[in-house]
PDB file of N, CA and C in Angstrom:
ATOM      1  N   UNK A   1      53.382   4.417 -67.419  1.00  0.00           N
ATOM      2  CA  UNK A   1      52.121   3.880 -66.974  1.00  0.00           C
ATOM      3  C   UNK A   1      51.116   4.010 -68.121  1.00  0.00           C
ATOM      4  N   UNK A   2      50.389   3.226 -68.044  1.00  0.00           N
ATOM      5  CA  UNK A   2      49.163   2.611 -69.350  1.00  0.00           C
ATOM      6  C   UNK A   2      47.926   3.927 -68.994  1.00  0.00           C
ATOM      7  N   UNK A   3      47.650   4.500 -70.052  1.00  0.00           N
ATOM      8  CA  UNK A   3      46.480   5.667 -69.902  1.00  0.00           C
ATOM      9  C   UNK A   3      45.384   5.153 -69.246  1.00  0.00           C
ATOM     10  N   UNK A   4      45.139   3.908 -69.749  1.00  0.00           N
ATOM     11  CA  UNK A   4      44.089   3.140 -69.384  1.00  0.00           C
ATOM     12  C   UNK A   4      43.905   2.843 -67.570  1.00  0.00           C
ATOM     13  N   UNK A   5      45.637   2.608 -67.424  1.00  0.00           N
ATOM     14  CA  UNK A   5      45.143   2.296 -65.927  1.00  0.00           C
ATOM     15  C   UNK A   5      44.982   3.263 -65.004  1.00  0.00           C
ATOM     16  N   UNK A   6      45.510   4.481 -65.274  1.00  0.00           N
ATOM     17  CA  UNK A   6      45.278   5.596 -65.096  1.00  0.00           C
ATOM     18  C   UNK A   6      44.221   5.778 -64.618  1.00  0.00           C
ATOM     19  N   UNK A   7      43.321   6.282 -66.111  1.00  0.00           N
ATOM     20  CA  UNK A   7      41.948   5.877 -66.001  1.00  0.00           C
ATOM     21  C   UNK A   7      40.991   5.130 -64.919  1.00  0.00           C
ATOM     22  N   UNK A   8      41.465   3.719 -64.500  1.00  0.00           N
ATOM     23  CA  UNK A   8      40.983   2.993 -64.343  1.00  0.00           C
ATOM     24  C   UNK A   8      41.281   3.327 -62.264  1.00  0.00           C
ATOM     25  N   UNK A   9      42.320   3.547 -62.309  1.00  0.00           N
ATOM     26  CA  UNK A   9      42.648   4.271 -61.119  1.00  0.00           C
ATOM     27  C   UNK A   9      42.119   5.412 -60.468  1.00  0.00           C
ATOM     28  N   UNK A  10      41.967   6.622 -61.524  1.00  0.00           N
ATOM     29  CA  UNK A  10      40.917   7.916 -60.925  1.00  0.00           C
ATOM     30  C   UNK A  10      39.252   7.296 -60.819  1.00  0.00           C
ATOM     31  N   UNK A  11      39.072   6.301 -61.347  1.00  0.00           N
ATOM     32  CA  UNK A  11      37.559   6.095 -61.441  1.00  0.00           C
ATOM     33  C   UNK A  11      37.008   5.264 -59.805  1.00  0.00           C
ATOM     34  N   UNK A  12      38.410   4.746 -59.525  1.00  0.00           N
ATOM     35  CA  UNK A  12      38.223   3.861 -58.544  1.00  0.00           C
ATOM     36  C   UNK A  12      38.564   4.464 -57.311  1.00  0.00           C
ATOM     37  N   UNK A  13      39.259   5.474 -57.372  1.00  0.00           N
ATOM     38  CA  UNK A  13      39.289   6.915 -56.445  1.00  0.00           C
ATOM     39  C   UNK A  13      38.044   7.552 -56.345  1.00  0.00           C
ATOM     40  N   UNK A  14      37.293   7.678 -57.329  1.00  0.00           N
ATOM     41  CA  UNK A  14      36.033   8.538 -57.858  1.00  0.00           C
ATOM     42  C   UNK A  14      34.982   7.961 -56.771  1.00  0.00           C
ATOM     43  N   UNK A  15      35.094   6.689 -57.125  1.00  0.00           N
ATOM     44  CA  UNK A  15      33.953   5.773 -56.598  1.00  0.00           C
ATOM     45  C   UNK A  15      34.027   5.677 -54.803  1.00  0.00           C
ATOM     46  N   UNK A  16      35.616   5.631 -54.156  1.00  0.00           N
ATOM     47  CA  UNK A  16      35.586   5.542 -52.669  1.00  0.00           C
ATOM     48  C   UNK A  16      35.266   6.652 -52.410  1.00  0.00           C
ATOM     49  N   UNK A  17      36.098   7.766 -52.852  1.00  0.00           N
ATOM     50  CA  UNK A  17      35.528   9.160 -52.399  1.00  0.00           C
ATOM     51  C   UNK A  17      33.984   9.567 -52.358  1.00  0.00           C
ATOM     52  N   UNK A  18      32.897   8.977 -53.255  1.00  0.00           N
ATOM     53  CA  UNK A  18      31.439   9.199 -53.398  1.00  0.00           C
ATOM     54  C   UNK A  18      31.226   8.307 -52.582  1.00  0.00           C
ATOM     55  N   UNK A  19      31.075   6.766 -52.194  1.00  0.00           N
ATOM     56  CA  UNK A  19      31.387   6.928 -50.371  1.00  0.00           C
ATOM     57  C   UNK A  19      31.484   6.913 -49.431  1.00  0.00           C
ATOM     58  N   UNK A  20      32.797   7.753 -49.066  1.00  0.00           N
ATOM     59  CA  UNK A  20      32.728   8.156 -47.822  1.00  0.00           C
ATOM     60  C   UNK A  20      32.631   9.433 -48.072  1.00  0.00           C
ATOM     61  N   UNK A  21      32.106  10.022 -49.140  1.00  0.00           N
ATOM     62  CA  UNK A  21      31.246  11.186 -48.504  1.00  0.00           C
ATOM     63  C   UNK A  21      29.785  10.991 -48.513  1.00  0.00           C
ATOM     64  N   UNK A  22      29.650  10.032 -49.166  1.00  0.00           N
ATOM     65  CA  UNK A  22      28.118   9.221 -48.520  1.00  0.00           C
ATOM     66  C   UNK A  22      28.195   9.587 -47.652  1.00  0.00           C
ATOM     67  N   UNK A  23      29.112   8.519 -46.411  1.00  0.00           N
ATOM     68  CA  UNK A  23      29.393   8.098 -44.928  1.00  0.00           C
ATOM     69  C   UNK A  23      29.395   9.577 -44.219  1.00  0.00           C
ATOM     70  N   UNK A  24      30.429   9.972 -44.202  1.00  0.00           N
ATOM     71  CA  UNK A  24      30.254  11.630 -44.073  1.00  0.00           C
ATOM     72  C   UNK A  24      28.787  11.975 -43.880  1.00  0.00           C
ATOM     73  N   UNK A  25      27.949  12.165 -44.958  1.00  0.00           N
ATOM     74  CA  UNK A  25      26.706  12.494 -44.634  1.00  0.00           C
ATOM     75  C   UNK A  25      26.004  11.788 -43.913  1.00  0.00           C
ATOM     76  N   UNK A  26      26.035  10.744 -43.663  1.00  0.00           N
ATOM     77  CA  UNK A  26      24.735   9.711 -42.845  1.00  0.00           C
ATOM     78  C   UNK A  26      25.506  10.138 -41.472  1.00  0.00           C
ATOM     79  N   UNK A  27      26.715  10.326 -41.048  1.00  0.00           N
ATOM     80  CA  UNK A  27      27.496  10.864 -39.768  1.00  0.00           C
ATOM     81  C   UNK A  27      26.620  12.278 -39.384  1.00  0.00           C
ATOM     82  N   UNK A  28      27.282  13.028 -40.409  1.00  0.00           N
ATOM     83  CA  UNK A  28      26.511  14.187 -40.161  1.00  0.00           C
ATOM     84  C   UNK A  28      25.222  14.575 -39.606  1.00  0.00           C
ATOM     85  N   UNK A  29      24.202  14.035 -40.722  1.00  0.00           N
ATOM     86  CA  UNK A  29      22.983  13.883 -40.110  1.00  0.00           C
ATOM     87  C   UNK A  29      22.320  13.296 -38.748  1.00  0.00           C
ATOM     88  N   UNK A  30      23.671  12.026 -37.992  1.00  0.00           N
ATOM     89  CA  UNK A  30      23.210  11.796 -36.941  1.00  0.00           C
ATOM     90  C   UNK A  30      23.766  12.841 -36.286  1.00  0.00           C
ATOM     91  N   UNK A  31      25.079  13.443 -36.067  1.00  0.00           N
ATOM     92  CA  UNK A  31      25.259  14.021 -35.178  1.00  0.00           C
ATOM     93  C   UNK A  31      24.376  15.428 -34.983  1.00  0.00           C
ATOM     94  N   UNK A  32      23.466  15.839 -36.134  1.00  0.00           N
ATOM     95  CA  UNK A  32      22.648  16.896 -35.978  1.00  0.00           C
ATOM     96  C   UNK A  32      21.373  16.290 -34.993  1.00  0.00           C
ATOM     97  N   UNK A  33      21.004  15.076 -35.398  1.00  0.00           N
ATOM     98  CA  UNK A  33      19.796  14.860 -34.986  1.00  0.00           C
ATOM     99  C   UNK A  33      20.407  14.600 -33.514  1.00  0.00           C
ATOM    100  N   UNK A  34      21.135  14.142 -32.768  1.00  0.00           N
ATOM    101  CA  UNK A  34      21.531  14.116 -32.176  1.00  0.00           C
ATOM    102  C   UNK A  34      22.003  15.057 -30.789  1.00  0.00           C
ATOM    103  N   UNK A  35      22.098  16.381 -31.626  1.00  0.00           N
ATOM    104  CA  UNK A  35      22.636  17.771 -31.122  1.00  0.00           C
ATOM    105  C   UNK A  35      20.943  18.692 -30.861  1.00  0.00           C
ATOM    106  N   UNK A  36      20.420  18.078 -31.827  1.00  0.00           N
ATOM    107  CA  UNK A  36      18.916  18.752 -32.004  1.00  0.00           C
ATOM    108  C   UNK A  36      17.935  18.329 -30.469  1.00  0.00           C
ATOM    109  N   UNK A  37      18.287  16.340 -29.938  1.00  0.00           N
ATOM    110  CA  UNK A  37      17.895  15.887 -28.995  1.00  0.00           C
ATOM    111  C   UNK A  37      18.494  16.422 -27.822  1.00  0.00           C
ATOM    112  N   UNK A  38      19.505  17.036 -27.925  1.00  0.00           N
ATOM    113  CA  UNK A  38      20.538  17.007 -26.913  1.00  0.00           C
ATOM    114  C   UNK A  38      19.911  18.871 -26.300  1.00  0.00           C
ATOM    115  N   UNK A  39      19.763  19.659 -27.267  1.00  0.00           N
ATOM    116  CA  UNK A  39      19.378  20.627 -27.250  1.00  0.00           C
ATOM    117  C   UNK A  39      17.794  20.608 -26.416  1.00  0.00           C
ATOM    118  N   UNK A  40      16.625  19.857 -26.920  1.00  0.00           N
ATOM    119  CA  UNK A  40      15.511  19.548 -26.616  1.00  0.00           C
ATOM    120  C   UNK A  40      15.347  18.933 -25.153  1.00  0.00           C
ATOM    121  N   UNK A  41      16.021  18.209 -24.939  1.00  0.00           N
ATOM    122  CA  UNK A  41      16.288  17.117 -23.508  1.00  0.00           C
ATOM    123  C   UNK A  41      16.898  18.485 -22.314  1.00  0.00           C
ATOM    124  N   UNK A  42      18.257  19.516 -22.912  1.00  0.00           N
ATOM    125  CA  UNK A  42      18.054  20.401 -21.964  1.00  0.00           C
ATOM    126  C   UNK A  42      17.291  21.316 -21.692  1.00  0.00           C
ATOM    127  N   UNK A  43      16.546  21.837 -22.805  1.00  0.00           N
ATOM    128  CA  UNK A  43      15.272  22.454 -22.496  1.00  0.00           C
ATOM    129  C   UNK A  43      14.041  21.926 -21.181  1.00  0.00           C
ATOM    130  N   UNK A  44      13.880  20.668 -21.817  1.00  0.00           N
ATOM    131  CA  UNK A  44      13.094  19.990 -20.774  1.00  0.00           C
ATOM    132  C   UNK A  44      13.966  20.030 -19.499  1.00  0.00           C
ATOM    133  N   UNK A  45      14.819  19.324 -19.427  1.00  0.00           N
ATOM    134  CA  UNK A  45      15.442  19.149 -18.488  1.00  0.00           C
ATOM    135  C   UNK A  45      15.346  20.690 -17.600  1.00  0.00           C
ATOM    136  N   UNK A  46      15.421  21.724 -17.836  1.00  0.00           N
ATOM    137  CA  UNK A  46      15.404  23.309 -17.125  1.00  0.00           C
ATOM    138  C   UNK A  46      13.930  23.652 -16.938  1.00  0.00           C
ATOM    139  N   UNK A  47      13.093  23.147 -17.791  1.00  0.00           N
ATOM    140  CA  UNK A  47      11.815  23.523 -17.322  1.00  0.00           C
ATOM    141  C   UNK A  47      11.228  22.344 -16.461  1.00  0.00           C
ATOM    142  N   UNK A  48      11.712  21.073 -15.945  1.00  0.00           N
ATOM    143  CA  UNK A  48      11.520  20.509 -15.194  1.00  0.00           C
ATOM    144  C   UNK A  48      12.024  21.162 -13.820  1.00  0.00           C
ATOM    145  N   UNK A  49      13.596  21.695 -14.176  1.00  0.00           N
ATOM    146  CA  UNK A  49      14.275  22.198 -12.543  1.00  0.00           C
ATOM    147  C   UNK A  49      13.018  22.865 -11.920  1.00  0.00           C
ATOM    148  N   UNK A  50      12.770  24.655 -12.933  1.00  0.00           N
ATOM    149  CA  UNK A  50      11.823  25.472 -12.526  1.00  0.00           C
ATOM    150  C   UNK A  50      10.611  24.409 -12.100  1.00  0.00           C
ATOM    151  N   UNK A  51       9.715  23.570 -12.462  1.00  0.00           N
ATOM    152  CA  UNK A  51       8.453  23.325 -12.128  1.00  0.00           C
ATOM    153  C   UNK A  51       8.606  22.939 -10.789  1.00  0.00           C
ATOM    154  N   UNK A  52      10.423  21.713 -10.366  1.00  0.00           N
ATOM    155  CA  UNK A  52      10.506  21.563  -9.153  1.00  0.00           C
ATOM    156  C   UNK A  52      10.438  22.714  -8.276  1.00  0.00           C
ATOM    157  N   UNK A  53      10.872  23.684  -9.013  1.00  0.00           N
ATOM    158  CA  UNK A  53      11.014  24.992  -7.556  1.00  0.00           C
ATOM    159  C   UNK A  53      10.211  25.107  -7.127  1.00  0.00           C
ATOM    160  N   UNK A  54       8.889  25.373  -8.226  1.00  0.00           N
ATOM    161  CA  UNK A  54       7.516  26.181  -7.963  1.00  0.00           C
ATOM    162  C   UNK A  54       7.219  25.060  -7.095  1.00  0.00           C
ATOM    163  N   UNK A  55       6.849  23.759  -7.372  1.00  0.00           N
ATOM    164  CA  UNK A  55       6.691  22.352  -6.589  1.00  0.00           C
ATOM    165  C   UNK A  55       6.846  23.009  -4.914  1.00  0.00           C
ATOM    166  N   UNK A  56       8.414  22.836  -5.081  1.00  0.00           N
ATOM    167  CA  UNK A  56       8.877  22.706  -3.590  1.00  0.00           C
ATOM    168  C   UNK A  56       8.434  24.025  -2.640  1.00  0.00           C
ATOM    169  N   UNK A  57       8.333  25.318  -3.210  1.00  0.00           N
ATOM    170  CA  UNK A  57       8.164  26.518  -2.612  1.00  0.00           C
ATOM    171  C   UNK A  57       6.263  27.031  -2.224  1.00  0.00           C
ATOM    172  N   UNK A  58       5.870  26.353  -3.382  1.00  0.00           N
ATOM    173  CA  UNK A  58       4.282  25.542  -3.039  1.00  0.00           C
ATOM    174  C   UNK A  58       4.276  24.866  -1.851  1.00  0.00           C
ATOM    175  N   UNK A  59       5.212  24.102  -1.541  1.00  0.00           N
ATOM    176  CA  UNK A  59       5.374  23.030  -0.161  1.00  0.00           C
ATOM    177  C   UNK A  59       5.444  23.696   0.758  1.00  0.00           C
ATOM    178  N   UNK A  60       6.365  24.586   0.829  1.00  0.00           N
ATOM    179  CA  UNK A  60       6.902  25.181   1.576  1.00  0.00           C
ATOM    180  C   UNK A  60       5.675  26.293   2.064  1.00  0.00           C
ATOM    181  N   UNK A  61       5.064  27.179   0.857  1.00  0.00           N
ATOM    182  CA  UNK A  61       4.467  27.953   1.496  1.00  0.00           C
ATOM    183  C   UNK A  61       2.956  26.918   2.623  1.00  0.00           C
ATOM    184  N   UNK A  62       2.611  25.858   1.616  1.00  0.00           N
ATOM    185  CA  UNK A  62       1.889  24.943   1.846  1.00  0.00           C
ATOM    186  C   UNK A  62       1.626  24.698   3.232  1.00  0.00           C
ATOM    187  N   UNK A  63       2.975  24.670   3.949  1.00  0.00           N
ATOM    188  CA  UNK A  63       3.158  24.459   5.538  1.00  0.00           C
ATOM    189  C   UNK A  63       2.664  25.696   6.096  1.00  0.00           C
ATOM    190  N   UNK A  64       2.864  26.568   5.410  1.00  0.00           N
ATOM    191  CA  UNK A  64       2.557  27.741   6.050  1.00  0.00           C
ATOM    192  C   UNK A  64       1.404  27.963   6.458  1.00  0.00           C
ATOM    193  N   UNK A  65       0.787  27.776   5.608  1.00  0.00           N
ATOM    194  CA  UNK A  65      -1.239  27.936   5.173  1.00  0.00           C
ATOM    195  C   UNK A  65      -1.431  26.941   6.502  1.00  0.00           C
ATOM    196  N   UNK A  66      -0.696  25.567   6.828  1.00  0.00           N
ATOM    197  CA  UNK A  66      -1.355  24.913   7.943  1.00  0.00           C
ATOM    198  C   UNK A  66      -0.973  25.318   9.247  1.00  0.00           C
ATOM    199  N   UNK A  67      -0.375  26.151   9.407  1.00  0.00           N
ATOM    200  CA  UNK A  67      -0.060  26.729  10.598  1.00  0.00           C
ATOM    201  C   UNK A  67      -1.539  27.138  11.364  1.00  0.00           C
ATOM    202  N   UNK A  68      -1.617  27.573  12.634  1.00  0.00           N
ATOM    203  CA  UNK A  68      -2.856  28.291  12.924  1.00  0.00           C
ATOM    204  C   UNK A  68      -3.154  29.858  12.872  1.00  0.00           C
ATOM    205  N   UNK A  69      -3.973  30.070  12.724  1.00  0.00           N
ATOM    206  CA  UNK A  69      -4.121  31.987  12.740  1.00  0.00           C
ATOM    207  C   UNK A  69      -3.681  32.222  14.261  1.00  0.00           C
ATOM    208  N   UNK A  70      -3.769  33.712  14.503  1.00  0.00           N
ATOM    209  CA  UNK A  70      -3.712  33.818  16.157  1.00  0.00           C
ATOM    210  C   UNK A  70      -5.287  34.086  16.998  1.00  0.00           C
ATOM    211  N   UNK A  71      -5.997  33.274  16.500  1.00  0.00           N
ATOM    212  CA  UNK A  71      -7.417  33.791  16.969  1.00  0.00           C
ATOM    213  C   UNK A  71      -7.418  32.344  17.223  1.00  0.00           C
ATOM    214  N   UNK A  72      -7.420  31.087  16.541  1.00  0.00           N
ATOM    215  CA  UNK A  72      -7.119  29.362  16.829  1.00  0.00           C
ATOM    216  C   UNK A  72      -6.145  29.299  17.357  1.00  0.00           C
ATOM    217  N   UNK A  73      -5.106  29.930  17.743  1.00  0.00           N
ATOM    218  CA  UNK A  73      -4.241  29.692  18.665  1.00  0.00           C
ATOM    219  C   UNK A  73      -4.517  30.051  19.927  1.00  0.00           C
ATOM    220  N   UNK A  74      -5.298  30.898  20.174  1.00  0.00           N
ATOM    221  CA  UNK A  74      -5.966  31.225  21.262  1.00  0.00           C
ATOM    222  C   UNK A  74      -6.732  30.489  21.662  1.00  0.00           C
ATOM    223  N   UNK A  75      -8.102  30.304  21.306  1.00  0.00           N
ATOM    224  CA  UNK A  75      -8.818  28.800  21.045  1.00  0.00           C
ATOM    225  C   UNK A  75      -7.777  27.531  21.626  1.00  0.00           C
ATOM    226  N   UNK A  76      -7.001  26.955  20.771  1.00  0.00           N
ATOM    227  CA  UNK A  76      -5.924  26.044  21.246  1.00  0.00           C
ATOM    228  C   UNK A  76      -5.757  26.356  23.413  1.00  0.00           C
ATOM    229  N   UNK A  77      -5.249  27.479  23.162  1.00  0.00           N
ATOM    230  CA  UNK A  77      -4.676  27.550  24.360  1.00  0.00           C
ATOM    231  C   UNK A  77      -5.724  27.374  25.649  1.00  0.00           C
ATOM    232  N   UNK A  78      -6.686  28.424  24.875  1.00  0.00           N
ATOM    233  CA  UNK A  78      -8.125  27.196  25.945  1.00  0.00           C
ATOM    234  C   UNK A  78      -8.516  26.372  25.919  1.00  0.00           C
ATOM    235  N   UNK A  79      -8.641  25.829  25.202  1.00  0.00           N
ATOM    236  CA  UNK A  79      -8.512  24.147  25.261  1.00  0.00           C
ATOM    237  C   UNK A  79      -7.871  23.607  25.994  1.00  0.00           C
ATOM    238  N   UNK A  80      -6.141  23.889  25.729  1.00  0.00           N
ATOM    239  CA  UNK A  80      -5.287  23.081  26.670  1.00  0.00           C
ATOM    240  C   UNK A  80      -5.612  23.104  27.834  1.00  0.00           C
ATOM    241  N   UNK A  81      -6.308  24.894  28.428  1.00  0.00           N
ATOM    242  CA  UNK A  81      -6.053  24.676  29.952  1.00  0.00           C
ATOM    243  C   UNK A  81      -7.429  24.357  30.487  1.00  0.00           C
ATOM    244  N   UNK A  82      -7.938  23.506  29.559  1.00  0.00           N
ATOM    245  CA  UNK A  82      -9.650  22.603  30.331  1.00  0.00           C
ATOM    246  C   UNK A  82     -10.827  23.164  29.665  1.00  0.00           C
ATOM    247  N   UNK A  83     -11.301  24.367  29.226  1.00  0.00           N
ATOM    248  CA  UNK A  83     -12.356  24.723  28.901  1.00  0.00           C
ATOM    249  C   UNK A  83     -12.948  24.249  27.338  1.00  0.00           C
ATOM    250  N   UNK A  84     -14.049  24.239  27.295  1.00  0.00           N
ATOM    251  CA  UNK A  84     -14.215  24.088  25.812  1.00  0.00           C
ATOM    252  C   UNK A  84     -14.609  25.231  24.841  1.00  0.00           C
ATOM    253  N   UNK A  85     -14.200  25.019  23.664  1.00  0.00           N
ATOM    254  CA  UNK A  85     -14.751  26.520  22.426  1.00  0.00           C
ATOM    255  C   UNK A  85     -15.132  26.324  21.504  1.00  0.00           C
ATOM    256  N   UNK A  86     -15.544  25.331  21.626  1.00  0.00           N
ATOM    257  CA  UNK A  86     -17.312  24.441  21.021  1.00  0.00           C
ATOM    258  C   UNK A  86     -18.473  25.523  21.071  1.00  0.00           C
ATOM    259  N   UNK A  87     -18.977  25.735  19.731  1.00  0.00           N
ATOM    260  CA  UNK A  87     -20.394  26.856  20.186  1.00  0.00           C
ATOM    261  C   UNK A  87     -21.206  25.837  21.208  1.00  0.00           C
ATOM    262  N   UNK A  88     -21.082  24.773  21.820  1.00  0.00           N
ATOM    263  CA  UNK A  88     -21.878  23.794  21.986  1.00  0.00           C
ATOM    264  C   UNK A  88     -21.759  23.941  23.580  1.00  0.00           C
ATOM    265  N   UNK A  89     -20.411  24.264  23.966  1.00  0.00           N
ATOM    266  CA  UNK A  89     -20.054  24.319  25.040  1.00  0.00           C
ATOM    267  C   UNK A  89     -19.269  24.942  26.071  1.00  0.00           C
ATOM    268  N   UNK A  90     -19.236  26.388  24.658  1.00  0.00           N
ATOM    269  CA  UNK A  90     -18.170  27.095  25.118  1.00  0.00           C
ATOM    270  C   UNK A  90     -17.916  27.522  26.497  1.00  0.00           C
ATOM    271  N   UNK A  91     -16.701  27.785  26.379  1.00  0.00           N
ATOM    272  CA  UNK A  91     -16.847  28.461  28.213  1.00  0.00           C
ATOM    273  C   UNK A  91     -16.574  27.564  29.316  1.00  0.00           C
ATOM    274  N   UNK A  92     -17.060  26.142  29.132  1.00  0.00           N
ATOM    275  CA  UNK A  92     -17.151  25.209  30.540  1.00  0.00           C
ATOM    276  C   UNK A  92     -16.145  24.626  30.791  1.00  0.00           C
ATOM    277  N   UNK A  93     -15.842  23.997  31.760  1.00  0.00           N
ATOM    278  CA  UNK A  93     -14.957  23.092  31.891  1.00  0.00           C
ATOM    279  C   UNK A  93     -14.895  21.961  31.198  1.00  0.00           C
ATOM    280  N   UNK A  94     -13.787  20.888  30.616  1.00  0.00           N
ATOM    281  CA  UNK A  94     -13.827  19.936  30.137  1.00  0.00           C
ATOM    282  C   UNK A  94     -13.403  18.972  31.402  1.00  0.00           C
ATOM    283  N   UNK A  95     -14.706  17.746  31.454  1.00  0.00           N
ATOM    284  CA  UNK A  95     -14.361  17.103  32.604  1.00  0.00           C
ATOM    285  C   UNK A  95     -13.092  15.528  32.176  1.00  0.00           C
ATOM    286  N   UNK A  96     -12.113  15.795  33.052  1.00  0.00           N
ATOM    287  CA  UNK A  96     -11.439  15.131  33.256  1.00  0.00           C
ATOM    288  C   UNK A  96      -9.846  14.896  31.642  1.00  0.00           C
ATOM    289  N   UNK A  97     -10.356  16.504  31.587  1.00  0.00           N
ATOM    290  CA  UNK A  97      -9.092  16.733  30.143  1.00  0.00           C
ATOM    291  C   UNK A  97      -9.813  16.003  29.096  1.00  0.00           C
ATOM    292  N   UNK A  98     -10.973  15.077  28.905  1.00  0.00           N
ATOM    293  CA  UNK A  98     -11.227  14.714  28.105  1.00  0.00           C
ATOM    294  C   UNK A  98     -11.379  15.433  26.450  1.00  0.00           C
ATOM    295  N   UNK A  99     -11.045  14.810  25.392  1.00  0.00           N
ATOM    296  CA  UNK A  99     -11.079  15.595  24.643  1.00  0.00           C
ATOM    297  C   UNK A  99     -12.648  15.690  24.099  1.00  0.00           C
ATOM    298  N   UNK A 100     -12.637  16.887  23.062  1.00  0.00           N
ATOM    299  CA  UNK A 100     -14.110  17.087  22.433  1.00  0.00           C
ATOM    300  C   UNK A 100     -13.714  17.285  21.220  1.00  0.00           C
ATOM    301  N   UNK A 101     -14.428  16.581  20.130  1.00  0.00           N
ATOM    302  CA  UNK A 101     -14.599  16.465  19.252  1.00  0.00           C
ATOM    303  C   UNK A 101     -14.956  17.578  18.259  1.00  0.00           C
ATOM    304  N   UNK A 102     -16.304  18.683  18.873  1.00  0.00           N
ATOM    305  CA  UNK A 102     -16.222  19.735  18.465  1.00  0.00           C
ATOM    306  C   UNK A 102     -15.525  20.903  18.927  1.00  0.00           C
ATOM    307  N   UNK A 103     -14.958  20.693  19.793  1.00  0.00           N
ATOM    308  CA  UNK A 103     -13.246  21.735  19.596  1.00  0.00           C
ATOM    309  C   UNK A 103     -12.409  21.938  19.099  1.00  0.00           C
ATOM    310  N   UNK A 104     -12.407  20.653  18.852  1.00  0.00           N
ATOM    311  CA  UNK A 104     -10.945  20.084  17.864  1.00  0.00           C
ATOM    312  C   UNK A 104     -11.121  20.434  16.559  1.00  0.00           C
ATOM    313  N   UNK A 105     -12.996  20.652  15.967  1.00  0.00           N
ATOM    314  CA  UNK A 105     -13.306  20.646  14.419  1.00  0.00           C
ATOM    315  C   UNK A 105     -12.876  22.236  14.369  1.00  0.00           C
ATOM    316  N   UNK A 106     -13.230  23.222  16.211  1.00  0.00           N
ATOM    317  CA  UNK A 106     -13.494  24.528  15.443  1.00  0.00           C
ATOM    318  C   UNK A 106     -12.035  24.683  15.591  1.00  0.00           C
ATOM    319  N   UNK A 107     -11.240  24.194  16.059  1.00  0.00           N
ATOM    320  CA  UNK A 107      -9.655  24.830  16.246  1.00  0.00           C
ATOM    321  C   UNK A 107      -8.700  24.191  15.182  1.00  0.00           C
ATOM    322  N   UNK A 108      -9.025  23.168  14.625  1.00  0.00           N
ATOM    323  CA  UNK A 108      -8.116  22.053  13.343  1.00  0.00           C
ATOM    324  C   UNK A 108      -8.693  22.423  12.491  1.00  0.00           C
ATOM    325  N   UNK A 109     -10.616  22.034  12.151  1.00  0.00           N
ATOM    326  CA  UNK A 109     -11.154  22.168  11.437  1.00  0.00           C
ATOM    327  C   UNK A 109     -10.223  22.243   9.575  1.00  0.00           C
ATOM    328  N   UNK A 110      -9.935  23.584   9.937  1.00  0.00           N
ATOM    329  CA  UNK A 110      -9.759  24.055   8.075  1.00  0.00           C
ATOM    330  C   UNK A 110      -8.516  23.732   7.858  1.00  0.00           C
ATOM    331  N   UNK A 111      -7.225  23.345   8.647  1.00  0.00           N
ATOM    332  CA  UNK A 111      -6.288  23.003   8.025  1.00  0.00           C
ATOM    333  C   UNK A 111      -6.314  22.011   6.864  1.00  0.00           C
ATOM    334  N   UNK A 112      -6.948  21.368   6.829  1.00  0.00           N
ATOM    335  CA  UNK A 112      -6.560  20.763   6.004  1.00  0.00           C
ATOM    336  C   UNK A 112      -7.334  21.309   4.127  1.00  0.00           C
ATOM    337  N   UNK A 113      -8.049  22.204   4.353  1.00  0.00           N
ATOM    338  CA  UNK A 113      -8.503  22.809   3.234  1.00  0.00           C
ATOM    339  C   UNK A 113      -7.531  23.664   2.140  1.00  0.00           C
TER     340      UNK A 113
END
């Protein structure tokens, strides 16, 4: 074999090998940037789960807070059975079950606060 082609042969080896280790590197670099997103996205992704918890257990206690005390539940229960607990009117009968408006504010009133 001719020295020359030799030559001419390692150079042309020289040249694919520089590249695909180009290629190699531009690979590389995506699969970092890639691994870097992948890393970042589960981060988020876990501090989203937690915010749902707090979310849902907020809800949850949320219902709680609208429940009534046992002092408006009492209230309530006179109400139901006719009287009113209206400072307006406390004590009396409600004629004909009708409802009152200021009973309802002092016994509902704050739920929704």
């Amino acid at each position: 074999m001719d020295k020359r082609a030799i030559y001419d042969g390692l150079a042309d080896l020289q040249q694919q090998l520089q590249r695909d280790l180009k290629e190699v590197t531009i690979l590389k670099e995506a699969v970092s940037k890639l691994v870097a997103e992948n890393a970042t996205l589960e981060m988020e992704n876990q501090h989203l789960r937690s915010h749902l918890l707090e979310v849902q257990k907020g809800l949850e206690s949320g219902t709680s807070k609208q429940e009534l005390s046992k002092a408006r539940m009492n209230l309530e229960k006179l109400y139901e059975e006719g009287f009113h607990v209206c400072n307006v009117l406390y004590g009396t009968r409600r004629e004909n079950e009708e409802e009152c408006a200021f009973c309802l504010e002092v016994i509902y009133g704050d739920r929704n606060k």
